[in-house]
Protein backbone atom coordinates (compact mmCIF):
# COMPACT_ATOMS: atom_id res chain seq x y z
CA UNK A 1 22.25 6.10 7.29
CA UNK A 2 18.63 7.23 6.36
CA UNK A 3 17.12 6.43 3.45
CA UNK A 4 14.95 8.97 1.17
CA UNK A 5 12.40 7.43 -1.30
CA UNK A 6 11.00 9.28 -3.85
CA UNK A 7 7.60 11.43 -3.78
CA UNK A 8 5.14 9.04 -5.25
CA UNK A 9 2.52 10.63 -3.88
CA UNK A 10 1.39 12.92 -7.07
CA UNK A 11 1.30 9.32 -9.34
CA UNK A 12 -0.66 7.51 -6.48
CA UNK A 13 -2.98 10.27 -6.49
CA UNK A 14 -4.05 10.01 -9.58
CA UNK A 15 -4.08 6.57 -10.33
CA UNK A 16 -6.05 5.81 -7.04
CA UNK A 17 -8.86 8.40 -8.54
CA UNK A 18 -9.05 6.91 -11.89
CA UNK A 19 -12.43 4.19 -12.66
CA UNK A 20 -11.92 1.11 -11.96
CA UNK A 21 -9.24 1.42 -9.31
CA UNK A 22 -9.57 -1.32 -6.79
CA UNK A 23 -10.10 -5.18 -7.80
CA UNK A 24 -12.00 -7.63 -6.63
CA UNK A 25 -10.54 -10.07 -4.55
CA UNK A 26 -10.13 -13.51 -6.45
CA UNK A 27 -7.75 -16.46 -5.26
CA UNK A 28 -7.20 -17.90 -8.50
CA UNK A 29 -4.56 -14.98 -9.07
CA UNK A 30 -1.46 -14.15 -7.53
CA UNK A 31 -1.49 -11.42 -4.50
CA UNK A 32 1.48 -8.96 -3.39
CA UNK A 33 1.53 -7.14 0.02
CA UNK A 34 3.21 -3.85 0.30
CA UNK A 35 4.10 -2.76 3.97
CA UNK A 36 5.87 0.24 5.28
CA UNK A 37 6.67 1.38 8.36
CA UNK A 38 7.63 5.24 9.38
CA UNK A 39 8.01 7.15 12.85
CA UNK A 40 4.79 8.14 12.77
CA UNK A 41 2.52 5.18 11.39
CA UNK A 42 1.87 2.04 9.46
CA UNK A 43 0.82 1.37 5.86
CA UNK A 44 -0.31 -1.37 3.36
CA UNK A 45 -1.45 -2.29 0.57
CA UNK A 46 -3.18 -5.84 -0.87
CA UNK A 47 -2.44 -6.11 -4.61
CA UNK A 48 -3.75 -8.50 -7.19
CA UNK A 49 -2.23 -9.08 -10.61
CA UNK A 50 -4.58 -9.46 -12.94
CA UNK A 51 -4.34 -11.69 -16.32
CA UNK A 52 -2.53 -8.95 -18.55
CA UNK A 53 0.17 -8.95 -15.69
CA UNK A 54 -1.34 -5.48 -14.37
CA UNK A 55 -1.59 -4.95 -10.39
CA UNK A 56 -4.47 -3.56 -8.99
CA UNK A 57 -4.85 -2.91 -5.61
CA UNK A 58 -7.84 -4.65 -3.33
CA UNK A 59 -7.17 -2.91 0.05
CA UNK A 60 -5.06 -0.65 1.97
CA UNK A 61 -4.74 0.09 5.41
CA UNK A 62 -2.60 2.49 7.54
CA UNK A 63 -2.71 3.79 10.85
CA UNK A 64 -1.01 5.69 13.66
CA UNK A 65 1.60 4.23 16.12
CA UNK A 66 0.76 5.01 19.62
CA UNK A 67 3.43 6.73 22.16
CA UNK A 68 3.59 3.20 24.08
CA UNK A 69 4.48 1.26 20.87
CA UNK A 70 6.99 4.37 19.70
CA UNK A 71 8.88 3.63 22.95
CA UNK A 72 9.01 -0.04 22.80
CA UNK A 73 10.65 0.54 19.06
């Protein structure tokens, strides 16, 4: 069975464009990773939540899988 997720795309959009978006890094809060994994590539994101219980994110990363590691899936 294949499962659909919703079009965030429009919300991330915007909220990635808006000042200040990313945090700085500090280890005295708590982090979240967000991974996800599709056909064509990889994705994440580094999160920090801040004192008022708001994320924001510190990095994200993504790239393409290669035809070698597509065929060893």
């Amino acid at each position: 069975m294949e499962r659909r997720t919703p079009n965030r795309f429009p919300k991330f959009g915007k909220k990635i464009t808006e000042i200040p978006c990313f945090a700085h890094y500090n280890s005295d809060y708590k982090k979240v990773i967000i991974l996800d994994a599709i056909t064509k590539g990889l994705g994440a994101t580094l999160w920090k939540e801040q004192s008022d219980a708001k994320q924001k994110p510190i990095a994200f990363a993504s790239r393409f899988i290669s035809d070698g590691e597509k065929r060893y899936a």
